[in-house]
PDB file of N, CA and C in Angstrom:
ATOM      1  N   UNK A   1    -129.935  74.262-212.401  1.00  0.00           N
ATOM      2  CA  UNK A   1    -131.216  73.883-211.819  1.00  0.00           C
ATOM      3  C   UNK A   1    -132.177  75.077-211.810  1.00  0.00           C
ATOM      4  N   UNK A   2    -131.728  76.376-211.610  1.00  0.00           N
ATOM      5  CA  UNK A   2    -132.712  77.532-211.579  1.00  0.00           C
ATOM      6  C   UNK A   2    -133.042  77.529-213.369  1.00  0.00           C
ATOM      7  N   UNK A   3    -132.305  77.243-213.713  1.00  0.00           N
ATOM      8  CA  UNK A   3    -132.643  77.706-215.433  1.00  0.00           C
ATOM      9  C   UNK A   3    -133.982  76.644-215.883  1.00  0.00           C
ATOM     10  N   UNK A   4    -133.958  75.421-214.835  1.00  0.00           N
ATOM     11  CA  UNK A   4    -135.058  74.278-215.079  1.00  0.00           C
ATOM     12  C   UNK A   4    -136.032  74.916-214.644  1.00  0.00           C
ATOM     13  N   UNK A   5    -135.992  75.327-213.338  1.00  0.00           N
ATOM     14  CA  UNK A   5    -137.105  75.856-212.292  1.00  0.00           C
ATOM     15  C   UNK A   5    -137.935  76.626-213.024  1.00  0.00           C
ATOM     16  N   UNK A   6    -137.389  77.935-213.904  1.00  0.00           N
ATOM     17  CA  UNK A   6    -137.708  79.030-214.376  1.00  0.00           C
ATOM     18  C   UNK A   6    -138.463  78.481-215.736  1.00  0.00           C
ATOM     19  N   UNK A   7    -137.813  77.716-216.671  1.00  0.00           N
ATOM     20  CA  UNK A   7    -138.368  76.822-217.678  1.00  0.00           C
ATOM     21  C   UNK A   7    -139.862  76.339-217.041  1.00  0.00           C
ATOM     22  N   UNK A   8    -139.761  75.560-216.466  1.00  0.00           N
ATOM     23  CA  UNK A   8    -140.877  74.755-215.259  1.00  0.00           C
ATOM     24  C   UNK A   8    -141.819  75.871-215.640  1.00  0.00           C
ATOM     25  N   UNK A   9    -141.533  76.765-214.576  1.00  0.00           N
ATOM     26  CA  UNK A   9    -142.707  78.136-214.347  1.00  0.00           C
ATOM     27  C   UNK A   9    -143.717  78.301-215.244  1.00  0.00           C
ATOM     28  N   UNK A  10    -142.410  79.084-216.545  1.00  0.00           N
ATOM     29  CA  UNK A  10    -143.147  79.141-217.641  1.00  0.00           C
ATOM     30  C   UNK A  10    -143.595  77.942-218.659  1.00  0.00           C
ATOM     31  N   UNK A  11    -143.479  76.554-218.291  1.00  0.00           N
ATOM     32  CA  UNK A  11    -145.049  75.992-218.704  1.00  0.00           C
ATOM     33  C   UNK A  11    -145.951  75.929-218.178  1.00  0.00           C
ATOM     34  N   UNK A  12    -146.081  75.885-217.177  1.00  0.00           N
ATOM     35  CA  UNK A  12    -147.027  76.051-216.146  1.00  0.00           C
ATOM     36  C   UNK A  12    -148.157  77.272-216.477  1.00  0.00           C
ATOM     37  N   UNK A  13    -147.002  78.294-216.477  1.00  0.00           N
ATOM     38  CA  UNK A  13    -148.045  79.599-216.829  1.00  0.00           C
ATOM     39  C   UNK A  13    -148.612  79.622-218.536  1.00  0.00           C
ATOM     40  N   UNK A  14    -148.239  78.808-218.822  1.00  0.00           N
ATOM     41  CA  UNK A  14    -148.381  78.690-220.426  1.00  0.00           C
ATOM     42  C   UNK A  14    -149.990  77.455-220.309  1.00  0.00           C
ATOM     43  N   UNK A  15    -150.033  76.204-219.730  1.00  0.00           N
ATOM     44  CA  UNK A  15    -150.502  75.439-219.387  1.00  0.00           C
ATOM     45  C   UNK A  15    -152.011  76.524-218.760  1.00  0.00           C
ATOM     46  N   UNK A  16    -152.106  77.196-217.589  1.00  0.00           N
ATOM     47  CA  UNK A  16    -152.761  77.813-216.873  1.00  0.00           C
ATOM     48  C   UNK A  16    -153.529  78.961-217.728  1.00  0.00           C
ATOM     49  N   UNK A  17    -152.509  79.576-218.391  1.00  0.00           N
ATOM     50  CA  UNK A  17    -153.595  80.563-219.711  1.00  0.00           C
ATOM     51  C   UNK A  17    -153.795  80.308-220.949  1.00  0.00           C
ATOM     52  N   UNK A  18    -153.610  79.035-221.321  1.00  0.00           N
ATOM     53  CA  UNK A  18    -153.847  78.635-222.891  1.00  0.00           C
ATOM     54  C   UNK A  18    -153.868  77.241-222.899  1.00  0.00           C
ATOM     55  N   UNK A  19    -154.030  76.523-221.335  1.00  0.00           N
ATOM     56  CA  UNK A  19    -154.536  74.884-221.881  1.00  0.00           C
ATOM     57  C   UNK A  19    -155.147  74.118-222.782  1.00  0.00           C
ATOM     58  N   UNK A  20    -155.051  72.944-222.990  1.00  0.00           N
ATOM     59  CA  UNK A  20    -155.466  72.058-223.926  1.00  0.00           C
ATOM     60  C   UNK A  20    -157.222  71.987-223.586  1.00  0.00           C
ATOM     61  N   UNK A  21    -157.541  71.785-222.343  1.00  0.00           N
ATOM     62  CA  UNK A  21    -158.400  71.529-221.709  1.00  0.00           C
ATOM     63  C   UNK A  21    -158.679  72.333-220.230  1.00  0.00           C
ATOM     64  N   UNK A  22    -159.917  72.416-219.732  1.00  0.00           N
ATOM     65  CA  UNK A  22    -160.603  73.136-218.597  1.00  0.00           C
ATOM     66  C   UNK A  22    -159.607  72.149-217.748  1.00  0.00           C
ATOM     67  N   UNK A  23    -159.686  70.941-217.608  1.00  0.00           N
ATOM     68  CA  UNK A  23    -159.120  70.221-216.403  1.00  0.00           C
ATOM     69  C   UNK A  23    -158.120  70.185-216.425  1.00  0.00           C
ATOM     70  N   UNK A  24    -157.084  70.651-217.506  1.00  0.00           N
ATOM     71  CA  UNK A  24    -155.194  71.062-217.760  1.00  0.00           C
ATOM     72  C   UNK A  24    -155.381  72.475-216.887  1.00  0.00           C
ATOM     73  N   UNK A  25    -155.811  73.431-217.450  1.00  0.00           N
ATOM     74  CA  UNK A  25    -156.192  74.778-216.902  1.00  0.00           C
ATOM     75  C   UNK A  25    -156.046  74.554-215.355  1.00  0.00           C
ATOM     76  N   UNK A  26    -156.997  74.100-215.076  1.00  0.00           N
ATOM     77  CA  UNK A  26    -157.374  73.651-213.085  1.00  0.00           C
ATOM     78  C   UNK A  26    -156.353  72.916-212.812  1.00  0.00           C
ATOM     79  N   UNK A  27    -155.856  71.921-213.299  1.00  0.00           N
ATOM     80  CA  UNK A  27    -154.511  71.352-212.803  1.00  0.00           C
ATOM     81  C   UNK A  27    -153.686  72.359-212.514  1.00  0.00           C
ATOM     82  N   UNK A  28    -153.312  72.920-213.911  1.00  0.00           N
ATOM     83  CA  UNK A  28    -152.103  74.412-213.424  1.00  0.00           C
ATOM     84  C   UNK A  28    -152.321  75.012-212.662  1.00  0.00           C
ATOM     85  N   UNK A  29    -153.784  75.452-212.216  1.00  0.00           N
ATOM     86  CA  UNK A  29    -154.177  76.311-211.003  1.00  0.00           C
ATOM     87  C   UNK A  29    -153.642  75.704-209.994  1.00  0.00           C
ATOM     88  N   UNK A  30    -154.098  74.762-209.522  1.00  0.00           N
ATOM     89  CA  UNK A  30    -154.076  74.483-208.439  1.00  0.00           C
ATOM     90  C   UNK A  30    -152.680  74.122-207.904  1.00  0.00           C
ATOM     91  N   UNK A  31    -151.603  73.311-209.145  1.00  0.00           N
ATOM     92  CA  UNK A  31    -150.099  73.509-208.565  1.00  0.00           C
ATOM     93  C   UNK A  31    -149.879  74.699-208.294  1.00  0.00           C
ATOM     94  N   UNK A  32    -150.247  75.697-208.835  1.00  0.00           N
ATOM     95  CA  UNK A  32    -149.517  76.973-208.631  1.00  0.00           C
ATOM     96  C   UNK A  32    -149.449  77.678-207.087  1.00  0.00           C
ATOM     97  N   UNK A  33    -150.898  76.999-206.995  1.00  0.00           N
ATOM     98  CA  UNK A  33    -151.429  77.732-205.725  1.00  0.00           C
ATOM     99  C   UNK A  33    -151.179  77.101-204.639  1.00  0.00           C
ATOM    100  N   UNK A  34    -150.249  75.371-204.744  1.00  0.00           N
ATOM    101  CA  UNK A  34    -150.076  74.792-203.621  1.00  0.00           C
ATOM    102  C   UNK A  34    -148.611  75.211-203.819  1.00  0.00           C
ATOM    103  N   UNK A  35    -147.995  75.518-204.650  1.00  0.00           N
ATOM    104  CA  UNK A  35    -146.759  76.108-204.770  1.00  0.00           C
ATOM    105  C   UNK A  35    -146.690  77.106-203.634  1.00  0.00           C
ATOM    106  N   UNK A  36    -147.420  78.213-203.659  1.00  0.00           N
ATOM    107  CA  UNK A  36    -147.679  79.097-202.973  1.00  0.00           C
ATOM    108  C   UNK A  36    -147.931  78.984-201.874  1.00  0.00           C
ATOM    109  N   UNK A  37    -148.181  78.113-201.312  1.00  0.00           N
ATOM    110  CA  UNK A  37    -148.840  77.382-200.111  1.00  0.00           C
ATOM    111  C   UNK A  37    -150.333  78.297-199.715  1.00  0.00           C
ATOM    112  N   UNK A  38    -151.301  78.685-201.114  1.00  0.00           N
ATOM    113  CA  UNK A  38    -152.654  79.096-200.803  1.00  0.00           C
ATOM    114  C   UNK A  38    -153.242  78.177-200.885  1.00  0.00           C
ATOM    115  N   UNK A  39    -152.914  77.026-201.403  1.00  0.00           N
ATOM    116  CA  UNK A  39    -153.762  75.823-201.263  1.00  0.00           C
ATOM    117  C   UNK A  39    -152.805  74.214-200.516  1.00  0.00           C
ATOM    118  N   UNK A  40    -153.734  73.748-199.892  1.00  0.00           N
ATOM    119  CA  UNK A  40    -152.983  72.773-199.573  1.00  0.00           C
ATOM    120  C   UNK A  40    -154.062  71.324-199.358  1.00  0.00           C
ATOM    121  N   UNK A  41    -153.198  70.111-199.327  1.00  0.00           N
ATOM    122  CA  UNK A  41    -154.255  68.822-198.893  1.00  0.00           C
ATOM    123  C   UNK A  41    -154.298  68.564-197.348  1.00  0.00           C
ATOM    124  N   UNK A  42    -155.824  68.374-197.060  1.00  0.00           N
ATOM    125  CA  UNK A  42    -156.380  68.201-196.018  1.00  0.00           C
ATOM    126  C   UNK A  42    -156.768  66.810-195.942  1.00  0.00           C
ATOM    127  N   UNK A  43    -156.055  66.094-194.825  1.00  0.00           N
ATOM    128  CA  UNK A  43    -156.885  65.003-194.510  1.00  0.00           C
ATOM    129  C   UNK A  43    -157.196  64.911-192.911  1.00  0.00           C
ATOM    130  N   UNK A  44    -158.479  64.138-192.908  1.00  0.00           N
ATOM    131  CA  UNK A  44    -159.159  64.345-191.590  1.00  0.00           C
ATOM    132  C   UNK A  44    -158.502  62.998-191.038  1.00  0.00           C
ATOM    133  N   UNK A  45    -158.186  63.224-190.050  1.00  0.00           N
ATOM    134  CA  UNK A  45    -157.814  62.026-189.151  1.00  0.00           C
ATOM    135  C   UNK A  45    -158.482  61.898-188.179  1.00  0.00           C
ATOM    136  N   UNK A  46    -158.891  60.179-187.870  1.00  0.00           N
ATOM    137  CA  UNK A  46    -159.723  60.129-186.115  1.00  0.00           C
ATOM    138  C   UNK A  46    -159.123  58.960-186.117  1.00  0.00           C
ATOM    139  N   UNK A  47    -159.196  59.244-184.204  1.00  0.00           N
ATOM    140  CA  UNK A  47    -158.220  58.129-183.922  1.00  0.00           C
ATOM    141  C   UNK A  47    -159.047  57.868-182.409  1.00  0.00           C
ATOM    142  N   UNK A  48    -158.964  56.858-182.045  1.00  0.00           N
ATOM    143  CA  UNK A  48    -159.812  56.546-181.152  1.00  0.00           C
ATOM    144  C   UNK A  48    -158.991  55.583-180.179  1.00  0.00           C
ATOM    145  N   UNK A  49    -158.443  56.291-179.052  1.00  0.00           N
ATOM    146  CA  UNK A  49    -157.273  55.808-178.179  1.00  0.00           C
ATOM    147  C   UNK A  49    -158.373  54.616-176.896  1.00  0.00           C
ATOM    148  N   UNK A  50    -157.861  53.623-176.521  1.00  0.00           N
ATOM    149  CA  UNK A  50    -158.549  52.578-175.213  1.00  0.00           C
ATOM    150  C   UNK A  50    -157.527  52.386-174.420  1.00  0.00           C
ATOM    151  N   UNK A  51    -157.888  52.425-172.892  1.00  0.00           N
ATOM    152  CA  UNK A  51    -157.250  52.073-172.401  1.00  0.00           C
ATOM    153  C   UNK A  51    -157.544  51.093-171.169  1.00  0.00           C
ATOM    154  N   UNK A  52    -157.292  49.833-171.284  1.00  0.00           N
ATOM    155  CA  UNK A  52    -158.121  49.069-170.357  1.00  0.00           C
ATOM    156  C   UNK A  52    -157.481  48.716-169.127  1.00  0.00           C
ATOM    157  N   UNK A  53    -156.483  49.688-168.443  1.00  0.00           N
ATOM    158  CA  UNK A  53    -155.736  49.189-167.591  1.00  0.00           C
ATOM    159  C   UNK A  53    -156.873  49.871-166.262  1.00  0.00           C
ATOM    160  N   UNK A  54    -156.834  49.456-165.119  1.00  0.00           N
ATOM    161  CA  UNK A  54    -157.465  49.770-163.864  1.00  0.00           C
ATOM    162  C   UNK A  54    -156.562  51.120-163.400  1.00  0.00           C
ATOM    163  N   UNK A  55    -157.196  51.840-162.330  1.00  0.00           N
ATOM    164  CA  UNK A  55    -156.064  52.937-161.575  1.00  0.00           C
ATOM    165  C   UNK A  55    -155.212  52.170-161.125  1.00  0.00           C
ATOM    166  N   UNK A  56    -155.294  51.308-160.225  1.00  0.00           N
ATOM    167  CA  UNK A  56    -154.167  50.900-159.620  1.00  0.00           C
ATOM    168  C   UNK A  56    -152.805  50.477-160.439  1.00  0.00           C
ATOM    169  N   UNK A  57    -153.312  49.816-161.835  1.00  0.00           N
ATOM    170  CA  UNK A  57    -152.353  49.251-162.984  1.00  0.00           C
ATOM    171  C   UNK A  57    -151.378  50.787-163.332  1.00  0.00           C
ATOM    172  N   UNK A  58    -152.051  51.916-163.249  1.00  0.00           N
ATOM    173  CA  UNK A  58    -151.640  52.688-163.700  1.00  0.00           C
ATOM    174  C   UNK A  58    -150.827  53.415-162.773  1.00  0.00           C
ATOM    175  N   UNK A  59    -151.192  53.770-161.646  1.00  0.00           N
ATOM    176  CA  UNK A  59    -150.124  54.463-160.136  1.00  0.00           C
ATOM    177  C   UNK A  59    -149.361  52.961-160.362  1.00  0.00           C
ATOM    178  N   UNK A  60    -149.569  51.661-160.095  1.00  0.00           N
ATOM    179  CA  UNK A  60    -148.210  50.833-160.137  1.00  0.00           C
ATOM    180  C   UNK A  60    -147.231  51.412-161.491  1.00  0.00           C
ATOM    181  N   UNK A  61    -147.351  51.367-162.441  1.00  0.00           N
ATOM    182  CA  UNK A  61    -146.590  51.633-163.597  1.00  0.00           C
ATOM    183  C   UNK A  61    -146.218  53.927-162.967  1.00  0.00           C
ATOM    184  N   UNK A  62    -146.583  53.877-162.817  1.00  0.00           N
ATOM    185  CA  UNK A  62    -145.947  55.293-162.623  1.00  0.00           C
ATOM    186  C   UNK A  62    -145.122  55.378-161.526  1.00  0.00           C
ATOM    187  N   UNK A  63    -145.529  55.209-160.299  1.00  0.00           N
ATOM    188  CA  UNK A  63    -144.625  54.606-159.139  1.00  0.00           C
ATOM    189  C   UNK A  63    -143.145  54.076-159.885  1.00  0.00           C
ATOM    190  N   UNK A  64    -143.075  52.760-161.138  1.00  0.00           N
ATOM    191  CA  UNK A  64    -142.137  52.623-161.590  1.00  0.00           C
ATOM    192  C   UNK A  64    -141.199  53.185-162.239  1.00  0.00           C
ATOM    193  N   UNK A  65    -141.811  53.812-163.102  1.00  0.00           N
ATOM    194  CA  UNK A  65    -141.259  55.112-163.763  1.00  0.00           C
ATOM    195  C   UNK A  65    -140.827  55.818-163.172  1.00  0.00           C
ATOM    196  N   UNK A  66    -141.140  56.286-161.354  1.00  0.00           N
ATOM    197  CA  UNK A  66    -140.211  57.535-160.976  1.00  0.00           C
ATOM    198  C   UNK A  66    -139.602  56.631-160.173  1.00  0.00           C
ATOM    199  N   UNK A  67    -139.240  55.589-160.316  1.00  0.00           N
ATOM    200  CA  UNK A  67    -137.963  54.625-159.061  1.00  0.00           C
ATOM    201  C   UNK A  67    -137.079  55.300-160.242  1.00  0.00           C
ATOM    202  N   UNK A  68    -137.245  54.568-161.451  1.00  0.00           N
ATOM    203  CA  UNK A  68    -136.300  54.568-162.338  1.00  0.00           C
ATOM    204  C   UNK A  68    -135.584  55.692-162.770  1.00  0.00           C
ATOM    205  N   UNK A  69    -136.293  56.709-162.779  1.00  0.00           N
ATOM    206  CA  UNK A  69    -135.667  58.607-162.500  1.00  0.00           C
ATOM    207  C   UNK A  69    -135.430  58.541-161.501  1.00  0.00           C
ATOM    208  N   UNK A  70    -135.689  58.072-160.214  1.00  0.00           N
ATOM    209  CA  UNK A  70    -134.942  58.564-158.960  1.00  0.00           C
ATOM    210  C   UNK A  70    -135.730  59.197-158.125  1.00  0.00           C
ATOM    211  N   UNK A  71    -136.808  59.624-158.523  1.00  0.00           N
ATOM    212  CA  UNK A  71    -137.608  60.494-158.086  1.00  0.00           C
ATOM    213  C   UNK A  71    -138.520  60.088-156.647  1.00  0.00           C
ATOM    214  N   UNK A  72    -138.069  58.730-156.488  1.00  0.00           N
ATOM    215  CA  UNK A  72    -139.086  57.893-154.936  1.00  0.00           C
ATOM    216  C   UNK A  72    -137.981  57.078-154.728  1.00  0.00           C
ATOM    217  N   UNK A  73    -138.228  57.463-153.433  1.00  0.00           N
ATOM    218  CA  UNK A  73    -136.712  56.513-152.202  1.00  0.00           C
ATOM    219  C   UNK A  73    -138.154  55.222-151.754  1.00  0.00           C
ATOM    220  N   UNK A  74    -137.230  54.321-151.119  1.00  0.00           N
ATOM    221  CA  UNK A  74    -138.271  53.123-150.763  1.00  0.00           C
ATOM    222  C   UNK A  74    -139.251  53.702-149.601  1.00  0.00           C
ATOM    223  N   UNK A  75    -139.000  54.896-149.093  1.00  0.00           N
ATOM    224  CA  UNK A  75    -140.097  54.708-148.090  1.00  0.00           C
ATOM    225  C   UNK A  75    -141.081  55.470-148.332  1.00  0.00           C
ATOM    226  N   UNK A  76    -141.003  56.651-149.955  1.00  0.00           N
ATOM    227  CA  UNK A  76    -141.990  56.802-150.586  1.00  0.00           C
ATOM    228  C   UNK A  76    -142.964  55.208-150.842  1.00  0.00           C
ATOM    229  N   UNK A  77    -142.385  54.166-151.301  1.00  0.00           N
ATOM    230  CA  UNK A  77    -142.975  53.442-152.097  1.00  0.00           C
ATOM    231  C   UNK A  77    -143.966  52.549-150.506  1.00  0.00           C
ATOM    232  N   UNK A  78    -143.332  52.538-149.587  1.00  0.00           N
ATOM    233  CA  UNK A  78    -144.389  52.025-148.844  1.00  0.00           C
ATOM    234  C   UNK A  78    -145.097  53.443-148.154  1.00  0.00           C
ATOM    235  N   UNK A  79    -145.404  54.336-148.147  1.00  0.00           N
ATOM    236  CA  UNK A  79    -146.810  55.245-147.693  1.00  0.00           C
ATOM    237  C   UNK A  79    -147.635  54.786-148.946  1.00  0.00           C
ATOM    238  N   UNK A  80    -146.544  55.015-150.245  1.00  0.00           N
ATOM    239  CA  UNK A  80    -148.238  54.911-151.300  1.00  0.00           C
ATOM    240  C   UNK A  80    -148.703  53.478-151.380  1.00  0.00           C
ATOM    241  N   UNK A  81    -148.348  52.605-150.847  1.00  0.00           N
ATOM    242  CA  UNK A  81    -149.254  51.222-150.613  1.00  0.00           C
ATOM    243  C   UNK A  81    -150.060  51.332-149.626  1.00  0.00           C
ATOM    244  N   UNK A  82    -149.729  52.189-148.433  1.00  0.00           N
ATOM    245  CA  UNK A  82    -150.974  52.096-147.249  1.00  0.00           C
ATOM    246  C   UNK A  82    -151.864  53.207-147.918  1.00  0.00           C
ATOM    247  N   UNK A  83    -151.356  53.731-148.424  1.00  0.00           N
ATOM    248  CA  UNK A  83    -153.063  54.520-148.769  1.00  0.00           C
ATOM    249  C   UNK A  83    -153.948  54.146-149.248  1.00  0.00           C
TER     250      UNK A  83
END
């Protein structure tokens, strides 16, 4: 497999200084250089999170979550209703 790798290389570098074409040339460039990790692909991501639950929807669901760890005995769970 190194004897491929090394083969590989040198078309590449063969490709990069004596291409067929400007856009063979820039192809070789640019593998070389993502080889290298001097170049790499960028994509922009957006993400746009909603959340339509009320506070209260949300302290109920958390309240649940720490019964279930352990983390609130029942007489935690009735102070945070009178508040």
């Amino acid at each position: 497999m190194e004897d491929f790798l090394a083969e590989t290389y040198n078309v590449l570098k063969g490709i990069v200084r004596s291409g067929c074409s400007d856009h063979a040339k820039l192809k070789g460039v640019e593998l070389v250089l993502k080889n290298r990790g001097k170049l790499t692909d960028v994509q922009k991501v957006e993400a746009t999170i909603t959340d339509e639950r009320s506070n209260e929807a949300i302290e109920a669901e958390i309240d649940a979550l720490r019964r279930e760890l352990g983390l609130m005995d029942d007489e935690d769970e009735g102070e945070q209703t009178e508040e």
